[in-house]
N, C-alpha and C. Protein backbone atom coordinates (compact mmCIF):
# COMPACT_ATOMS: atom_id res chain seq x y z
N UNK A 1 24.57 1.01 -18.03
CA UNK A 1 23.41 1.88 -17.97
C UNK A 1 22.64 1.62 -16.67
N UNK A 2 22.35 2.86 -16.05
CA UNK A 2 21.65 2.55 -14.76
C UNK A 2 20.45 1.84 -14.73
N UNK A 3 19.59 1.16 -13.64
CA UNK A 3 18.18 0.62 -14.01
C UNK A 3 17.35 1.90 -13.32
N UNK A 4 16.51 1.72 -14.11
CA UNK A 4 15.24 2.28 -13.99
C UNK A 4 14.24 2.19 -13.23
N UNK A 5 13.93 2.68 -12.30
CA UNK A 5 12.72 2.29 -10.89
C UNK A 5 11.30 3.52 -10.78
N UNK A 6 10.40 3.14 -11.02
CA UNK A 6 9.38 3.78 -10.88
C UNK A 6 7.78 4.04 -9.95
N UNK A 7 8.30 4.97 -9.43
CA UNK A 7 6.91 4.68 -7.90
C UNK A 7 5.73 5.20 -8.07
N UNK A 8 4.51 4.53 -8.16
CA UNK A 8 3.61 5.28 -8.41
C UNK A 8 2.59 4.87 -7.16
N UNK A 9 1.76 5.96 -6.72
CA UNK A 9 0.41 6.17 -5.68
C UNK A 9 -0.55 6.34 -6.48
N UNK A 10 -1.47 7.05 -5.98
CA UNK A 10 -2.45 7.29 -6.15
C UNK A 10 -2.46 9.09 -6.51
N UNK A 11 -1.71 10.05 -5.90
CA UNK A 11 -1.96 11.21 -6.34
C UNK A 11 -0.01 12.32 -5.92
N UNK A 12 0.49 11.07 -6.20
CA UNK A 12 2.07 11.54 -6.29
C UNK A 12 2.83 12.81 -5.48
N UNK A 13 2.01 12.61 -3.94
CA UNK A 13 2.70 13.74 -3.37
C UNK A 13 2.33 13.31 -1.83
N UNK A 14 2.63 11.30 -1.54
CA UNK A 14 2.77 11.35 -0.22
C UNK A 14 3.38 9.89 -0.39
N UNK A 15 3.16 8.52 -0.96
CA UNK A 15 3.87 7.62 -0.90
C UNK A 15 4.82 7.50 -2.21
N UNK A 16 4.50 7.66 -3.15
CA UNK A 16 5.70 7.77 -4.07
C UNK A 16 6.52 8.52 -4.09
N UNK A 17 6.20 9.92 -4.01
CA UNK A 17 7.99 10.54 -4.05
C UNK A 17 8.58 10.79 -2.90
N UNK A 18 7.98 9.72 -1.87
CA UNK A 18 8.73 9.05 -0.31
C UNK A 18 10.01 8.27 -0.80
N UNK A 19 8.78 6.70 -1.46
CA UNK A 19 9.91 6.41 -2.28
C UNK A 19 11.21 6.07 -3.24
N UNK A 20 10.22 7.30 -3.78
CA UNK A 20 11.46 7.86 -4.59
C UNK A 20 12.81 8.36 -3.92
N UNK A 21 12.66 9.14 -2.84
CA UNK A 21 13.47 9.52 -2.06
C UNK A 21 13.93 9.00 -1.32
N UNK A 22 13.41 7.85 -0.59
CA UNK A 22 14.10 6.43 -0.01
C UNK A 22 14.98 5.92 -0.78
N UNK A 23 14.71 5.69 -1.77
CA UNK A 23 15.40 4.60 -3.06
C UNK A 23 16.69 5.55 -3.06
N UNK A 24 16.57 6.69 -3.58
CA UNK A 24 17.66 7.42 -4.19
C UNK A 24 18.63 7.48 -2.90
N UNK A 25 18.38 7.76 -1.87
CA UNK A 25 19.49 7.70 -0.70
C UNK A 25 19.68 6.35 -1.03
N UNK A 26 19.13 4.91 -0.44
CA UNK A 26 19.94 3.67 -0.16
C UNK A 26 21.12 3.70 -1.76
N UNK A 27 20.44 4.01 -2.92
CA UNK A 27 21.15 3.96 -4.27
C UNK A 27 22.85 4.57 -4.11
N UNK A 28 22.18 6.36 -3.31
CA UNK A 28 23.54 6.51 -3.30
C UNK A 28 24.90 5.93 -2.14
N UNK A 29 24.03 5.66 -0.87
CA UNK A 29 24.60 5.50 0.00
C UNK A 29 25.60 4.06 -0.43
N UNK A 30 24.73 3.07 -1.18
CA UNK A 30 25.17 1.63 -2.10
C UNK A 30 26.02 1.67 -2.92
N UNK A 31 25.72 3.28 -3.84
CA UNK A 31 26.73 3.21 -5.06
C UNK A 31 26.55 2.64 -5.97
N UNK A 32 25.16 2.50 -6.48
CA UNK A 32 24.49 1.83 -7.24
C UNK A 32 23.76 2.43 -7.84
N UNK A 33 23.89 2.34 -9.19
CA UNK A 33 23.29 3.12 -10.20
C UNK A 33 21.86 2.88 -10.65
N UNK A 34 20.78 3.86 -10.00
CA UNK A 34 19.75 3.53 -10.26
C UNK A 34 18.83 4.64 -10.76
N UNK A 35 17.96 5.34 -11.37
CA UNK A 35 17.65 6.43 -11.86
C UNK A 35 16.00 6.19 -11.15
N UNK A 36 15.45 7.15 -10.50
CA UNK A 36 14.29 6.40 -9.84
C UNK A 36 13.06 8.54 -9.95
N UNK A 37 12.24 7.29 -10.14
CA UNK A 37 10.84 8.72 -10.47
C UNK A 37 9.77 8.38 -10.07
N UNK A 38 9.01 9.20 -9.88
CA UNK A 38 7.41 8.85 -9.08
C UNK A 38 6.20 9.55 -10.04
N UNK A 39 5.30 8.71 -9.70
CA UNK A 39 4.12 9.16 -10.43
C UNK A 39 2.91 8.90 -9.71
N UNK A 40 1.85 9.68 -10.20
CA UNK A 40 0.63 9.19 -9.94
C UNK A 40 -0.63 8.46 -10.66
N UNK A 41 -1.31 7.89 -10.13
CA UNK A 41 -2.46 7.28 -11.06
C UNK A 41 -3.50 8.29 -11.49
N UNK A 42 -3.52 9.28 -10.47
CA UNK A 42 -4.62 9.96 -10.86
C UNK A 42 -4.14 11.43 -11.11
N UNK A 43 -4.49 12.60 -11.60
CA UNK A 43 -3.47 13.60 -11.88
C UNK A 43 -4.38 15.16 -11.03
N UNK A 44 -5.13 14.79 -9.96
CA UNK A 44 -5.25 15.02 -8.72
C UNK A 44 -4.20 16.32 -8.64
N UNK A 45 -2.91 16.33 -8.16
CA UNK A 45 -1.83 16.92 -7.90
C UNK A 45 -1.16 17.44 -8.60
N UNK A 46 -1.11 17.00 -9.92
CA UNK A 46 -0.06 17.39 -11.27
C UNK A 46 0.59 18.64 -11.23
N UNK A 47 1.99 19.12 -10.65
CA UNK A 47 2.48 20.09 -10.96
C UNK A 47 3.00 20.90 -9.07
N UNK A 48 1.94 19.77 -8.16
CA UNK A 48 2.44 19.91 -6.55
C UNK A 48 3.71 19.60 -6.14
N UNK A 49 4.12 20.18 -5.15
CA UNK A 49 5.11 19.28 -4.43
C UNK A 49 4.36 18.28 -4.15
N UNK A 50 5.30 17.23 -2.69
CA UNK A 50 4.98 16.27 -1.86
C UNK A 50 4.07 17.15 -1.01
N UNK A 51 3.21 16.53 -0.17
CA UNK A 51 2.11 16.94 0.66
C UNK A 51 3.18 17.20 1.71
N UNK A 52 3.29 18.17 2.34
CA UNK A 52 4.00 19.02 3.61
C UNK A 52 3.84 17.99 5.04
N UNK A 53 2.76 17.14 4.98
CA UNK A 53 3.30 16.11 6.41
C UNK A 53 4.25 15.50 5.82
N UNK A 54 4.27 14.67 4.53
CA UNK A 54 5.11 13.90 4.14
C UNK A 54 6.46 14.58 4.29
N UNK A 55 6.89 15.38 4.06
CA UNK A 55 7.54 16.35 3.87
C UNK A 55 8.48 16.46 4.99
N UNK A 56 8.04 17.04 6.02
CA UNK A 56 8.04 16.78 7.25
C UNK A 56 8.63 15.91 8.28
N UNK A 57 7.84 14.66 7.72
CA UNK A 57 8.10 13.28 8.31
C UNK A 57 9.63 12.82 7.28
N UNK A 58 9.63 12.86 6.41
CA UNK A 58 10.91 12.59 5.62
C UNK A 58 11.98 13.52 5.86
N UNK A 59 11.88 14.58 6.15
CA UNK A 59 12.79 15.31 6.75
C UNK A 59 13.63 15.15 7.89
N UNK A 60 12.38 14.81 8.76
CA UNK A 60 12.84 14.77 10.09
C UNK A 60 13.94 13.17 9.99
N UNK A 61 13.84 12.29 9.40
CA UNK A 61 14.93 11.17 8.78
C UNK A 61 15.98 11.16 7.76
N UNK A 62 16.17 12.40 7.50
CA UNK A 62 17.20 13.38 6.80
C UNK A 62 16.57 12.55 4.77
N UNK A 63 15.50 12.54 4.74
CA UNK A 63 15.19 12.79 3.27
C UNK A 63 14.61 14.05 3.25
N UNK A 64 14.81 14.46 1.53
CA UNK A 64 14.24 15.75 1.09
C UNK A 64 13.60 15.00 -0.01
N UNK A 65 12.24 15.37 -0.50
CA UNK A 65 11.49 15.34 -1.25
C UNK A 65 11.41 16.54 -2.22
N UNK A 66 11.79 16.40 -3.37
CA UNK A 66 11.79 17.35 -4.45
C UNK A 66 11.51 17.27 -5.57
N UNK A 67 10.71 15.87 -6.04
CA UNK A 67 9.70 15.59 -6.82
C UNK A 67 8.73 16.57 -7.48
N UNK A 68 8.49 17.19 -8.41
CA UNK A 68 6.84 17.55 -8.36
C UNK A 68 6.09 16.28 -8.83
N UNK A 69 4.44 16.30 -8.23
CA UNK A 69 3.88 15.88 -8.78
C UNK A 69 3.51 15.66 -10.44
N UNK A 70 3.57 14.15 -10.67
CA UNK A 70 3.01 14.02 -11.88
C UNK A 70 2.04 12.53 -12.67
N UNK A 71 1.01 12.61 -13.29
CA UNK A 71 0.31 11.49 -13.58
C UNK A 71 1.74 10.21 -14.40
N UNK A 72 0.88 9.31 -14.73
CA UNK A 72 1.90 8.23 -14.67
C UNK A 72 1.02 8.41 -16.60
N UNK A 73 1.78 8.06 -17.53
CA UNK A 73 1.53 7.81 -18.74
C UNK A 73 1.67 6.17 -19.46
N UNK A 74 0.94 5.59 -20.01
CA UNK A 74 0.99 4.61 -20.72
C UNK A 74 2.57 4.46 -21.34
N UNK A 75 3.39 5.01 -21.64
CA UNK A 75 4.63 5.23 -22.29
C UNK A 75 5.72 4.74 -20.83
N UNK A 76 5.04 5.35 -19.61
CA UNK A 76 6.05 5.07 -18.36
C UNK A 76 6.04 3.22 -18.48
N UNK A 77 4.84 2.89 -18.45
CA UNK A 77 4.55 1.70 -18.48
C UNK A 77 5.28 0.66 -18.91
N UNK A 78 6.25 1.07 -20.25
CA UNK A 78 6.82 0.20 -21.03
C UNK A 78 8.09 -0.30 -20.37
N UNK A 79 8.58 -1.39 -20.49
CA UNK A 79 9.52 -2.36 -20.15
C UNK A 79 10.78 -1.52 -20.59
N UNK A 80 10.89 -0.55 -21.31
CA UNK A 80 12.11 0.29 -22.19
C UNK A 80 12.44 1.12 -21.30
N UNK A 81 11.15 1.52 -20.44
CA UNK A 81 11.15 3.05 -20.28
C UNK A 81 11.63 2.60 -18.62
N UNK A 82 10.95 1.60 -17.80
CA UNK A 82 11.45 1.40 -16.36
C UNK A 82 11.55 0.28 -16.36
N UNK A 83 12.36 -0.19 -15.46
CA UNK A 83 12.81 -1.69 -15.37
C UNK A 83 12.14 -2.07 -14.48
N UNK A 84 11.51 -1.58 -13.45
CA UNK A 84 10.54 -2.16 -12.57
C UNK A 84 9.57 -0.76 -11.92
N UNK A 85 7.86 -1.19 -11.74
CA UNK A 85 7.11 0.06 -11.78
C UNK A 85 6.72 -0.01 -10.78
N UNK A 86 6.63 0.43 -9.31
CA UNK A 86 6.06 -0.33 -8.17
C UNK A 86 5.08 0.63 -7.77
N UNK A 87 4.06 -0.09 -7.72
CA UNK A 87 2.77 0.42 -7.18
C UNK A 87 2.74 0.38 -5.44
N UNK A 88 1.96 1.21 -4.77
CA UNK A 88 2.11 1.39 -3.71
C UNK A 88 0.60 0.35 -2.90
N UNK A 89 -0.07 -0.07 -3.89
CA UNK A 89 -1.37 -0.84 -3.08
C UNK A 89 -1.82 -1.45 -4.05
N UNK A 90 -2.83 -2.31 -3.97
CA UNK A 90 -3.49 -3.07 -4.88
C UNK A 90 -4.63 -2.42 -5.74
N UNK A 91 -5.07 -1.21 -5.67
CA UNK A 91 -6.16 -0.75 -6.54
C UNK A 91 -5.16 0.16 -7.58
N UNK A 92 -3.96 0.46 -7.21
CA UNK A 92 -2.93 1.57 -8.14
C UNK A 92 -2.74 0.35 -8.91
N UNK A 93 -2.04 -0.65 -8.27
CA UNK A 93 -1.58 -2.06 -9.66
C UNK A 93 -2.21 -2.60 -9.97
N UNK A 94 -4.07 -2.62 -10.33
CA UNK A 94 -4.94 -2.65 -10.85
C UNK A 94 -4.92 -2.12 -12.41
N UNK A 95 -4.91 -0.35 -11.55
CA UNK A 95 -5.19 0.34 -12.42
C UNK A 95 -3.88 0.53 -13.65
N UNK A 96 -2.35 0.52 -12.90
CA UNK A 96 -1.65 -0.02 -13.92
C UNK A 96 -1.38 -1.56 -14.77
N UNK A 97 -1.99 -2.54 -14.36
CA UNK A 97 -1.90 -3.35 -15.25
C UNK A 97 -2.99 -3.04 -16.16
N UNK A 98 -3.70 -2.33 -16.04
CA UNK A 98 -5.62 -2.11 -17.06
C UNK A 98 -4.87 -0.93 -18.43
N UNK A 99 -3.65 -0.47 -17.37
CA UNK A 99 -3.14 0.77 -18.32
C UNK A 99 -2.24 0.43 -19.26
N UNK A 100 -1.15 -0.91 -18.69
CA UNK A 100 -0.58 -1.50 -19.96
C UNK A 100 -1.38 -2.63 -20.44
N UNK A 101 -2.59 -2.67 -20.94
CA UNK A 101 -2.74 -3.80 -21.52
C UNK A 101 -2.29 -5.32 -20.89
N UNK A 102 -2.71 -5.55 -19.81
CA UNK A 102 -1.88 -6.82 -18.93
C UNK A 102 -1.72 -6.86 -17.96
N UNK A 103 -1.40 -8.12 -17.50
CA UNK A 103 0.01 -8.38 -16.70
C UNK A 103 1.24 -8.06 -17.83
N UNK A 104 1.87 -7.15 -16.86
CA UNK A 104 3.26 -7.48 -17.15
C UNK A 104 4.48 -7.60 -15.89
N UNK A 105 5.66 -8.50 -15.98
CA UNK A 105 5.78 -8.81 -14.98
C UNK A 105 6.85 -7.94 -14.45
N UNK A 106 6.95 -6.38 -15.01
CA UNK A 106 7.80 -5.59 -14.44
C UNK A 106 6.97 -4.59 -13.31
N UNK A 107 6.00 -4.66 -13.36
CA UNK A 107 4.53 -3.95 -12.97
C UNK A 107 4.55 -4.40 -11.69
N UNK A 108 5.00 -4.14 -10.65
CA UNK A 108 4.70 -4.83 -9.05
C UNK A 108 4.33 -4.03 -8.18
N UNK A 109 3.84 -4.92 -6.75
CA UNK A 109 3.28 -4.23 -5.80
C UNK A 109 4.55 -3.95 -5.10
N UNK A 110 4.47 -2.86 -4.69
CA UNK A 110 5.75 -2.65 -3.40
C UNK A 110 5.93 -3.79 -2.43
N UNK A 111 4.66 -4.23 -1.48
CA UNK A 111 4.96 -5.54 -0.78
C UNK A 111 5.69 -6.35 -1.35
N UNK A 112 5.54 -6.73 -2.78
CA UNK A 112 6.14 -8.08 -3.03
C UNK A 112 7.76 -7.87 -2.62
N UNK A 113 8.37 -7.03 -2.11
CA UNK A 113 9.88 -6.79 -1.54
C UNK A 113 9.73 -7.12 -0.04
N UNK A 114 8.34 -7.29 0.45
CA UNK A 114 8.60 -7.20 1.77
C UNK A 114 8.19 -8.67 2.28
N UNK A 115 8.60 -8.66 3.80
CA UNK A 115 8.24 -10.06 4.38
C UNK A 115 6.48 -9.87 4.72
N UNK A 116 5.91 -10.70 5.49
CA UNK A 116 4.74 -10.37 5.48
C UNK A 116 4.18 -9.92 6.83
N UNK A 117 5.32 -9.67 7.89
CA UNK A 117 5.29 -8.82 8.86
C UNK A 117 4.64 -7.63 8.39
N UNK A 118 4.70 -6.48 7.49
CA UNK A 118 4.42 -5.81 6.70
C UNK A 118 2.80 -5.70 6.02
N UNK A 119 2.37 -4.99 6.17
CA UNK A 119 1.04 -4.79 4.92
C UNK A 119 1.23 -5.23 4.17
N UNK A 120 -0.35 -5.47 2.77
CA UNK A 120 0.03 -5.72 1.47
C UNK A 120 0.25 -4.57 0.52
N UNK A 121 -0.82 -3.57 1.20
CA UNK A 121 -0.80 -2.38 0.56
C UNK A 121 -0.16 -1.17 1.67
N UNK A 122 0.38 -0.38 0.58
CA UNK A 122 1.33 0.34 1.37
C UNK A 122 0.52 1.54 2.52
N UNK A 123 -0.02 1.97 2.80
CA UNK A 123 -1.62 2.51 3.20
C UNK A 123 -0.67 4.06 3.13
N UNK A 124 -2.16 4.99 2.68
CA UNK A 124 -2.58 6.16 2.07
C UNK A 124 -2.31 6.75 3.47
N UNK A 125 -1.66 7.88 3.84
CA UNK A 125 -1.36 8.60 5.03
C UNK A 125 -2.36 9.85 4.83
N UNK A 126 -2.92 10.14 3.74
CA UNK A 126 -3.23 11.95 3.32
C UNK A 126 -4.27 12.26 4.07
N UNK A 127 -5.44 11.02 4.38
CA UNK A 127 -6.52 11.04 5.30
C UNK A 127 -6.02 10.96 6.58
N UNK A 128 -5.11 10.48 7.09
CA UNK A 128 -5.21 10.04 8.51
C UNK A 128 -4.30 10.92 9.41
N UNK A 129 -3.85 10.45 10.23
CA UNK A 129 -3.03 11.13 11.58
C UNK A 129 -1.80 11.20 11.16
N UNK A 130 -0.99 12.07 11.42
CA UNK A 130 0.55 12.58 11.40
C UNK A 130 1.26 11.33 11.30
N UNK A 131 0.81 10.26 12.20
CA UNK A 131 2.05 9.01 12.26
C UNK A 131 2.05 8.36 11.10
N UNK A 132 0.87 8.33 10.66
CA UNK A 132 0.86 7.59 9.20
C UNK A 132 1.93 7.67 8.13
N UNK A 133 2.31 8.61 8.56
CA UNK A 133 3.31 9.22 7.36
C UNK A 133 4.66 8.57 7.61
N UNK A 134 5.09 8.66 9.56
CA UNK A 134 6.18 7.50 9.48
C UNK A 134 6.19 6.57 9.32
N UNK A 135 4.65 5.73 9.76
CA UNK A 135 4.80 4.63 9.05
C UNK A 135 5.01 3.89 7.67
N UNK A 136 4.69 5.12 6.54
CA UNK A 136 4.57 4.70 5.12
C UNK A 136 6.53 4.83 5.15
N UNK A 137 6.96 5.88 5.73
CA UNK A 137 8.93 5.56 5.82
C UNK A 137 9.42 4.26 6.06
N UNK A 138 8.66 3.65 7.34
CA UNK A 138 8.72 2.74 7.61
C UNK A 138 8.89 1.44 6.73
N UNK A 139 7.97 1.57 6.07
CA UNK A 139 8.18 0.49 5.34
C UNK A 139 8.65 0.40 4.03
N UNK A 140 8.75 1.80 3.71
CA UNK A 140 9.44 2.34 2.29
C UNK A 140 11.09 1.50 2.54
N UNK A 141 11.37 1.62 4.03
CA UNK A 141 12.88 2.03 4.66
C UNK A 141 12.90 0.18 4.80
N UNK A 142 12.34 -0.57 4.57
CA UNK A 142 12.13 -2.05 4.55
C UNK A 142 12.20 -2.22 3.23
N UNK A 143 11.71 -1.46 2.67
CA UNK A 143 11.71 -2.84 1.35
C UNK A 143 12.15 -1.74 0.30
N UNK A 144 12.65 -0.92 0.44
CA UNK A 144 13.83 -0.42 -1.00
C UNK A 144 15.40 -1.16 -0.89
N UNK A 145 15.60 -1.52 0.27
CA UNK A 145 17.00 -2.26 0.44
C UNK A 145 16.93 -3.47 -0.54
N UNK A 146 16.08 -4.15 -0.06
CA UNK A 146 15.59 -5.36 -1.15
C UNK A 146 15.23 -5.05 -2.80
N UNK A 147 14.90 -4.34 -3.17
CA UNK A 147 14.23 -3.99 -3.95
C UNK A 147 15.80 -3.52 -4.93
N UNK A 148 16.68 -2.48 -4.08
CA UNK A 148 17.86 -2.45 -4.71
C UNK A 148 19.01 -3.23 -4.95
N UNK A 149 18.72 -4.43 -3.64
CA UNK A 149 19.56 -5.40 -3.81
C UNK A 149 19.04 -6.23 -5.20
N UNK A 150 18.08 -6.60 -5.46
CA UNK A 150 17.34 -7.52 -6.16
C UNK A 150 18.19 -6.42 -8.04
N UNK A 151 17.82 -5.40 -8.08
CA UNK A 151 18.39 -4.31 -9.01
C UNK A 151 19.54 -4.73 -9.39
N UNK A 152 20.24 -4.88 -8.63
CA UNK A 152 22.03 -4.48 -8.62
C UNK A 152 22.35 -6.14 -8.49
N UNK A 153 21.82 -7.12 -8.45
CA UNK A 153 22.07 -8.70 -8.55
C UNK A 153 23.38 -8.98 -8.05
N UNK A 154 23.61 -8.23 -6.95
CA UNK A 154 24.54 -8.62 -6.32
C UNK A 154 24.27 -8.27 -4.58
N UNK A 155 25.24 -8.88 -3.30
CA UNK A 155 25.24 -8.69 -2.20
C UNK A 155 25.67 -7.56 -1.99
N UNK A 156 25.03 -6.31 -2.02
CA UNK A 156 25.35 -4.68 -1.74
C UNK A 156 25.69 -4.82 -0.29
N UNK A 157 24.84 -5.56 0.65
CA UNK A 157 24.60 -5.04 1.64
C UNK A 157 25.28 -6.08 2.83
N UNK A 158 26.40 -6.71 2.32
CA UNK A 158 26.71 -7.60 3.51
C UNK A 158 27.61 -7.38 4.32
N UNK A 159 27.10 -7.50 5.76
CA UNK A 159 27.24 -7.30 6.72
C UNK A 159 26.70 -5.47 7.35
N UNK A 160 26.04 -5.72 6.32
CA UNK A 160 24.89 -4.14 6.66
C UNK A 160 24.28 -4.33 7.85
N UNK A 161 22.62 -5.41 7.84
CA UNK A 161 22.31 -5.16 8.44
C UNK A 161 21.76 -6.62 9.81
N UNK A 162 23.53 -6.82 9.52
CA UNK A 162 23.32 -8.28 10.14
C UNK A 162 23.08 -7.85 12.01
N UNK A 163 22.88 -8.84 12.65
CA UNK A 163 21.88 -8.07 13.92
C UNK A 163 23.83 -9.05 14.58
N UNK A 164 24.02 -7.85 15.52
CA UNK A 164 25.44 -8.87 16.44
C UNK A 164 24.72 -9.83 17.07
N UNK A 165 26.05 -10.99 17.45
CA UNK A 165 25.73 -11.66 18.41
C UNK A 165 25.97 -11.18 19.76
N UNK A 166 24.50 -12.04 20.98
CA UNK A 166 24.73 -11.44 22.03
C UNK A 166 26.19 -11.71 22.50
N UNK A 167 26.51 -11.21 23.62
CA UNK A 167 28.12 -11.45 24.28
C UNK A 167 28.02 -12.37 25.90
């Protein structure tokens, strides 16, 4: 049975169903069975596409975003329902641990996949300048490799993205 991966933002139509759409390429490109969905905390969007920079910016790196927007439910929450829920910043995994009753330790921040070169929080592009948006790829494109390796408990990726030696 495939695992279960779940992305949630803040209004589900600029860092989560990024990636969602990150995830699902490395998944297929890996061959690794992973079933992956996005949500939001707040229901802001419910029933949108992705926001059209995002859109855009994921395109232009050959993802398609085809998500609609949707709020995240107490039921997503459960350990049954996703095997791991990743929040995109620290006030979303706030608000989902307040939503399941807890800590629980399937409930994570996206950083925790990343080194600390990286932000902690994945930062909100919808306010800011066009680049924002590659940068949220950016780091989507960092830490879903990990995130699927960690999934699939095995070495998917060796000799992926080993750097050559000079000559």
């Amino acid at each position: 049975m495939p695992k279960r991966v779940l992305f949630v933002c803040m209004g589900n139509i600029c860092r989560s169903p990024a990636g969602e759409a990150v995830m699902k390429r490395f998944a297929e490109e890996f061959r690794v069975p992973v079933d992956v969905d996005s949500a939001g905390t707040h229901g802001y969007h419910v029933g949108e596409s992705a926001d059209s920079r995002m859109r855009a910016a994921a395109e232009a790196r050959g993802y398609e975003l085809t998500s609609v927007a949707r709020q995240v439910s107490r039921e997503d929450l459960s350990p049954d329902q996703f095997d791991i829920v990743l929040a995109m910043d620290s006030a979303n995994h706030a608000i989902l641990t307040e939503m399941a009753g807890g800590i629980a330790p399937h409930i994570r921040l996206f950083s925790d996949y990343l080194d600390e070169d990286w932000p902690k929080d994945v930062p909100d592009p919808y306010y800011g300048e066009e680049d924002g948006f590659g940068e949220v790829l950016d780091i989507l494109e960092a830490g879903c490799p990990v995130i699927l390796q960690t999934l699939a408990g095995e070495d998917i990726f060796e000799g992926e993205f080993d750097e050559e030696e000079p000559l």
